[in-house]
PDB file of N, CA and C in Angstrom:
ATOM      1  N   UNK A   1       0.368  14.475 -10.483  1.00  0.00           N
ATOM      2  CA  UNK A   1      -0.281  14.299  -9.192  1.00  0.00           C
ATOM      3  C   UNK A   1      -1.542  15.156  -9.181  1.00  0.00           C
ATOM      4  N   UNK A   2      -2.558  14.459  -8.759  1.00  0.00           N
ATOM      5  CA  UNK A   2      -3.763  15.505  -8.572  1.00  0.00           C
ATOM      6  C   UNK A   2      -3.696  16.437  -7.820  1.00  0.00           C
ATOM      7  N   UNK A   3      -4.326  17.969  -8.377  1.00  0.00           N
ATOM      8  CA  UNK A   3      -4.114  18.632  -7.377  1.00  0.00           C
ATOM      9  C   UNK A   3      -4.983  18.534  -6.103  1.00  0.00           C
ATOM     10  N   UNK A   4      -6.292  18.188  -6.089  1.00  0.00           N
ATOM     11  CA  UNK A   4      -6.867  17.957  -4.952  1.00  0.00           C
ATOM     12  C   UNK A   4      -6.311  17.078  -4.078  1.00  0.00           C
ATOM     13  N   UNK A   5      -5.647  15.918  -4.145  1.00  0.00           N
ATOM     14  CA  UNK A   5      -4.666  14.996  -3.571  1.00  0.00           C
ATOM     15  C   UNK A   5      -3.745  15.846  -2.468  1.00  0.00           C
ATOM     16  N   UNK A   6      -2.957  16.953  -3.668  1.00  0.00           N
ATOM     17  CA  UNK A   6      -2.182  17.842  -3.010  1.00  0.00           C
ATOM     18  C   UNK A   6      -2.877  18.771  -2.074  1.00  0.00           C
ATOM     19  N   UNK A   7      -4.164  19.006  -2.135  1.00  0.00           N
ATOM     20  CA  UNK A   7      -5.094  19.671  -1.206  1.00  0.00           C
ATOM     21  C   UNK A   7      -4.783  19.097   0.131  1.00  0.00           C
ATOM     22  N   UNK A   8      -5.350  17.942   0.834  1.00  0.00           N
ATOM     23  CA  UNK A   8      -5.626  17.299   1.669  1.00  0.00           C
ATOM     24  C   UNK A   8      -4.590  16.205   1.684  1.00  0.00           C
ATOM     25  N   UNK A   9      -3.349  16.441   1.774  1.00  0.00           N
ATOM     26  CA  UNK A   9      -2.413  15.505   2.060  1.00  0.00           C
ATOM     27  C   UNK A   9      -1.465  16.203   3.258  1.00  0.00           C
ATOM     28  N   UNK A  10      -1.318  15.945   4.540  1.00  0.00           N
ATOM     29  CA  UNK A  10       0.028  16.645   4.796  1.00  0.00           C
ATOM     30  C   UNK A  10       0.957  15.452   5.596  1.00  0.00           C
ATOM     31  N   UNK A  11       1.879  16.023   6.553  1.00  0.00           N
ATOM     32  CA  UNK A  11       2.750  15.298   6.793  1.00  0.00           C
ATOM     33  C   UNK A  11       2.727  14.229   7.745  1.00  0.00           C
ATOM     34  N   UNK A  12       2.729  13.003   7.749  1.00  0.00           N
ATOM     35  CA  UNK A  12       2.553  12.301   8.871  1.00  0.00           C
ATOM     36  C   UNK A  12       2.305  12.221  10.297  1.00  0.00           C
ATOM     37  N   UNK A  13       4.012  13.506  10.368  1.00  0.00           N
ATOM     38  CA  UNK A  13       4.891  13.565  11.747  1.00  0.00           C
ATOM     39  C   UNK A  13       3.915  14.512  11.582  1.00  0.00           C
ATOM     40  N   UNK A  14       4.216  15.803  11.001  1.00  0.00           N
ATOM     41  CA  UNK A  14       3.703  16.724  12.197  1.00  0.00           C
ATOM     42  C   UNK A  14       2.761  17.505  11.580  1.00  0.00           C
ATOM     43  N   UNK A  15       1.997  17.239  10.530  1.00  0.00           N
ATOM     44  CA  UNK A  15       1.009  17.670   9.899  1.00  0.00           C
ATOM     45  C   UNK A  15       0.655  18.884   9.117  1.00  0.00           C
ATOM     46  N   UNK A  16       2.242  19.211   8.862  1.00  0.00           N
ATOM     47  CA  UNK A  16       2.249  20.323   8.192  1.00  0.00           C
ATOM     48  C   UNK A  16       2.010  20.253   6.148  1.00  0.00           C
ATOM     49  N   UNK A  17       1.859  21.308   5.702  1.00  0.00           N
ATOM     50  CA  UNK A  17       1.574  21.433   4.408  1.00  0.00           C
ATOM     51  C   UNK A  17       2.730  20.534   3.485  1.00  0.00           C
ATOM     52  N   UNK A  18       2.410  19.845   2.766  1.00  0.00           N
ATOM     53  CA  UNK A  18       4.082  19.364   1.946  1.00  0.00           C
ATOM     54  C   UNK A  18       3.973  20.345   0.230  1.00  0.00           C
ATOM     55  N   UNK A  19       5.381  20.062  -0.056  1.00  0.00           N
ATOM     56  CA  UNK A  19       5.676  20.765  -1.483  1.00  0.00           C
ATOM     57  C   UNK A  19       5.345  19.536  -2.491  1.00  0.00           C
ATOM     58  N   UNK A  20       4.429  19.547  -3.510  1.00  0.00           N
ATOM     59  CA  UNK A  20       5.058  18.588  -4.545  1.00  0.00           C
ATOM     60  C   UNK A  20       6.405  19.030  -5.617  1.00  0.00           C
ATOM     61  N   UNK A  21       7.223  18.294  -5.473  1.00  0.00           N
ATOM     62  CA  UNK A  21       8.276  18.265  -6.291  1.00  0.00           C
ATOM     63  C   UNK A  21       8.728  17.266  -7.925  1.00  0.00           C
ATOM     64  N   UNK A  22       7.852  18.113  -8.547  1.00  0.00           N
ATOM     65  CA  UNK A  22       7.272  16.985 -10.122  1.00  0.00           C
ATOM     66  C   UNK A  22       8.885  16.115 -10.540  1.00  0.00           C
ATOM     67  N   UNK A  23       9.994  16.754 -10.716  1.00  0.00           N
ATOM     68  CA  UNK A  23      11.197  16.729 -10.980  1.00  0.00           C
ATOM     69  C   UNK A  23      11.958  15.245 -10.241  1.00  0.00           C
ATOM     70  N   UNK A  24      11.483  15.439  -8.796  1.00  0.00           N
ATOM     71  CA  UNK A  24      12.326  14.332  -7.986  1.00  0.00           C
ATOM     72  C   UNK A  24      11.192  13.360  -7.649  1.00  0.00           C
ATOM     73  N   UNK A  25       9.869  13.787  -8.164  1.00  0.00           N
ATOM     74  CA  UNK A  25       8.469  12.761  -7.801  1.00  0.00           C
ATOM     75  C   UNK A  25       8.841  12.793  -6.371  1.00  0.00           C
ATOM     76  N   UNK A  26       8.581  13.173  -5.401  1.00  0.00           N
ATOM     77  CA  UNK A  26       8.524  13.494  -4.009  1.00  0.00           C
ATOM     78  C   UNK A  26       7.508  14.515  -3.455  1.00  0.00           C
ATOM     79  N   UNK A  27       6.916  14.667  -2.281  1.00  0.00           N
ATOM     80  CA  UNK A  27       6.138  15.222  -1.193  1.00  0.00           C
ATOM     81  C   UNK A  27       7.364  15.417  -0.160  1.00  0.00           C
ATOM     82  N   UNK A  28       7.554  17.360  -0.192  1.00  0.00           N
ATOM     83  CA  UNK A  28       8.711  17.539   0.798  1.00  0.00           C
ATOM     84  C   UNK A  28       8.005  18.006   2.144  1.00  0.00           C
ATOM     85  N   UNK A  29       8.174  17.844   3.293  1.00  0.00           N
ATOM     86  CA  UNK A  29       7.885  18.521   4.552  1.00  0.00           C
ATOM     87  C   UNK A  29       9.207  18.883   5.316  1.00  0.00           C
ATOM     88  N   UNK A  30       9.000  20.337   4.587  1.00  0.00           N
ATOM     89  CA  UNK A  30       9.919  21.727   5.172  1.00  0.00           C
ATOM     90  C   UNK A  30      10.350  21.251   6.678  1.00  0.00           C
ATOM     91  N   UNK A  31       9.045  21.416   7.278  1.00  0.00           N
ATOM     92  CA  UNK A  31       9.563  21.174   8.938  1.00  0.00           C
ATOM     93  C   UNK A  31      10.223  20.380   9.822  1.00  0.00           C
ATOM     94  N   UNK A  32       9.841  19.181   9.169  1.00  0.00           N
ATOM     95  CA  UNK A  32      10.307  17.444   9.292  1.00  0.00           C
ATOM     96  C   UNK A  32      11.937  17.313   8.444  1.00  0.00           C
ATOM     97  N   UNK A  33      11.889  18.230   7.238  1.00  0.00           N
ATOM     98  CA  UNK A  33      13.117  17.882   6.480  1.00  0.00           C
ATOM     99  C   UNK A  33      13.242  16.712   5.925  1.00  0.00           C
ATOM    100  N   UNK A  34      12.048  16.421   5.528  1.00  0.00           N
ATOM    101  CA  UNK A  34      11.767  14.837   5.209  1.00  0.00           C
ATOM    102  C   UNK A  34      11.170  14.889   3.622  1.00  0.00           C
ATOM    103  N   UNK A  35      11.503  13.717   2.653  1.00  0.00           N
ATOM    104  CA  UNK A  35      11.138  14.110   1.674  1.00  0.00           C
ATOM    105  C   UNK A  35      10.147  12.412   1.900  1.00  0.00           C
ATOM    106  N   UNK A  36       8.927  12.815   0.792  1.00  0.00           N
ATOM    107  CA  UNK A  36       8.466  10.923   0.878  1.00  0.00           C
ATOM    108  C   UNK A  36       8.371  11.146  -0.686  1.00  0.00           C
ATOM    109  N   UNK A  37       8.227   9.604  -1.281  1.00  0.00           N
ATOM    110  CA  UNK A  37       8.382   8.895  -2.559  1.00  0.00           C
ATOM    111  C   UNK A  37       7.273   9.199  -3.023  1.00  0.00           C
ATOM    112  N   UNK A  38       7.064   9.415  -4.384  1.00  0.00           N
ATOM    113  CA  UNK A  38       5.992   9.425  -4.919  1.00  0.00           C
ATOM    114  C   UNK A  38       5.902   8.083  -6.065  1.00  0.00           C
ATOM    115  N   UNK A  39       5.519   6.817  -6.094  1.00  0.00           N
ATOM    116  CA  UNK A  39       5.891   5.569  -6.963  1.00  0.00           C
ATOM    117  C   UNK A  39       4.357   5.928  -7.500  1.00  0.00           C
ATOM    118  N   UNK A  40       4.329   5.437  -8.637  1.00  0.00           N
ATOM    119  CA  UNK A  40       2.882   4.909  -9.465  1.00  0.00           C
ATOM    120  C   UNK A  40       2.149   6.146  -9.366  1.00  0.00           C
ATOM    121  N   UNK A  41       2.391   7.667  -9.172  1.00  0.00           N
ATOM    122  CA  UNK A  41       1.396   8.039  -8.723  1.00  0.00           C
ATOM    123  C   UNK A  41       0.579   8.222  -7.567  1.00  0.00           C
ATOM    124  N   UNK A  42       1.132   7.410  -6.789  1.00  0.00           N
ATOM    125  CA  UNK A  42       0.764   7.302  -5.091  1.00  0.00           C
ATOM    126  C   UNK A  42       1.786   7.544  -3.937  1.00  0.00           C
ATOM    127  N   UNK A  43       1.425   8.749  -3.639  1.00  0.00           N
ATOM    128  CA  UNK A  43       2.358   9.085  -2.459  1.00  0.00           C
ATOM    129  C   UNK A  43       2.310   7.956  -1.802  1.00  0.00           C
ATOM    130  N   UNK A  44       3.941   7.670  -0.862  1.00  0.00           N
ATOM    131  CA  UNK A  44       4.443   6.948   0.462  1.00  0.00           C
ATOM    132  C   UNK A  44       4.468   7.698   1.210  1.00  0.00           C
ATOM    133  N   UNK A  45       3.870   7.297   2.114  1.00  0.00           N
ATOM    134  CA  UNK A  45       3.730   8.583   3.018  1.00  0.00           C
ATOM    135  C   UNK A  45       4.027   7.793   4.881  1.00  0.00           C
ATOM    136  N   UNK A  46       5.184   7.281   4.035  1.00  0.00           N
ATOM    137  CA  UNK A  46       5.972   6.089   5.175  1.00  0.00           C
ATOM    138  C   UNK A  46       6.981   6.894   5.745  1.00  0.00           C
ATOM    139  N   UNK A  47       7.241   7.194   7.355  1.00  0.00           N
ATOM    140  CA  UNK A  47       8.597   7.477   7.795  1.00  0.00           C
ATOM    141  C   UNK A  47       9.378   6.624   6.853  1.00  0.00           C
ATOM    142  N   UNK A  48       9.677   5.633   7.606  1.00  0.00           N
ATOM    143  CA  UNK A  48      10.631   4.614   7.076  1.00  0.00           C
ATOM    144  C   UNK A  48      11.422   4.474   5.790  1.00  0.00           C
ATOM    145  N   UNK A  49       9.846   5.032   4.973  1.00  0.00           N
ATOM    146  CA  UNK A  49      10.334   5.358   3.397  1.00  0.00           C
ATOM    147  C   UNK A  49      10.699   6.577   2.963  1.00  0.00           C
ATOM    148  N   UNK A  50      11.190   7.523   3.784  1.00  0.00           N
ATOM    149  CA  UNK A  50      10.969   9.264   3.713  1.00  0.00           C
ATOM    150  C   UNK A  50      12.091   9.274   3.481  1.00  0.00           C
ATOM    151  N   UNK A  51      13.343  10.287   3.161  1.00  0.00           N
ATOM    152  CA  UNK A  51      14.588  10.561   2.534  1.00  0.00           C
ATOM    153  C   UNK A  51      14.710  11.789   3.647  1.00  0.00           C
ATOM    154  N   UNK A  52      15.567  12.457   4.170  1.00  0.00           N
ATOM    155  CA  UNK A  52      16.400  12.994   4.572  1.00  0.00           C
ATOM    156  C   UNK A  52      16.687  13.720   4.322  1.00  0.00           C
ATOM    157  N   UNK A  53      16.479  14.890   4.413  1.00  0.00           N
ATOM    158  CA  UNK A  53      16.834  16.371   3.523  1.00  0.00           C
ATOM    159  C   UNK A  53      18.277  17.145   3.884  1.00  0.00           C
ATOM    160  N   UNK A  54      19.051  17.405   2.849  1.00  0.00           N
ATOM    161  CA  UNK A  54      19.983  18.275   3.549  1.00  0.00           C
ATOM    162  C   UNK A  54      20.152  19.590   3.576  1.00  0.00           C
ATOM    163  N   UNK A  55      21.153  20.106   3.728  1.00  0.00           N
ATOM    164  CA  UNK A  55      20.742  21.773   3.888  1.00  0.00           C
ATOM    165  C   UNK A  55      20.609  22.113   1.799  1.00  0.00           C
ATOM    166  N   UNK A  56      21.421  21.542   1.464  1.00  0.00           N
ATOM    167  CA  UNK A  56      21.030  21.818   0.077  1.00  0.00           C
ATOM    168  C   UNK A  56      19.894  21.280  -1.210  1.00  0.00           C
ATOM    169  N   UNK A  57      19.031  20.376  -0.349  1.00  0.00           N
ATOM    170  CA  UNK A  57      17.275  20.636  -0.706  1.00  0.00           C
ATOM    171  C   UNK A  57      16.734  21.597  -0.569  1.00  0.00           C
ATOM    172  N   UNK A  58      16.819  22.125   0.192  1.00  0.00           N
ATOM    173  CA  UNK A  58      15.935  23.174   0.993  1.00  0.00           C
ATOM    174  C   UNK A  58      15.607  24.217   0.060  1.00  0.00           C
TER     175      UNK A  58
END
């Protein structure tokens, strides 16, 4: 993932900073507890498509 990408990307909902996570290819937002997809190289940066975090993501 580029890091400038990771510069200027944040969270949909509530616009906070996200984690890239190289391992699970995901963009996490801590606050939201929401993880989004990373396919092809291109963040989803879809509620709909976001995953659900549980206490043991964190």
């Amino acid at each position: 993932m580029d890091a400038r990408l990771l510069d200027i990307l944040v969270c949909p909902i509530c616009k906070a900073n996200l984690e890239y996570r190289k391992a699970e290819l995901e963009l996490v937002c801590k606050p939201c507890k929401l993880a989004f997809p990373v396919r092809d190289d291109i963040p989803v940066m879809l509620e709909e498509e976001a995953r659900r975090l549980d206490a043991q993501d964190n």
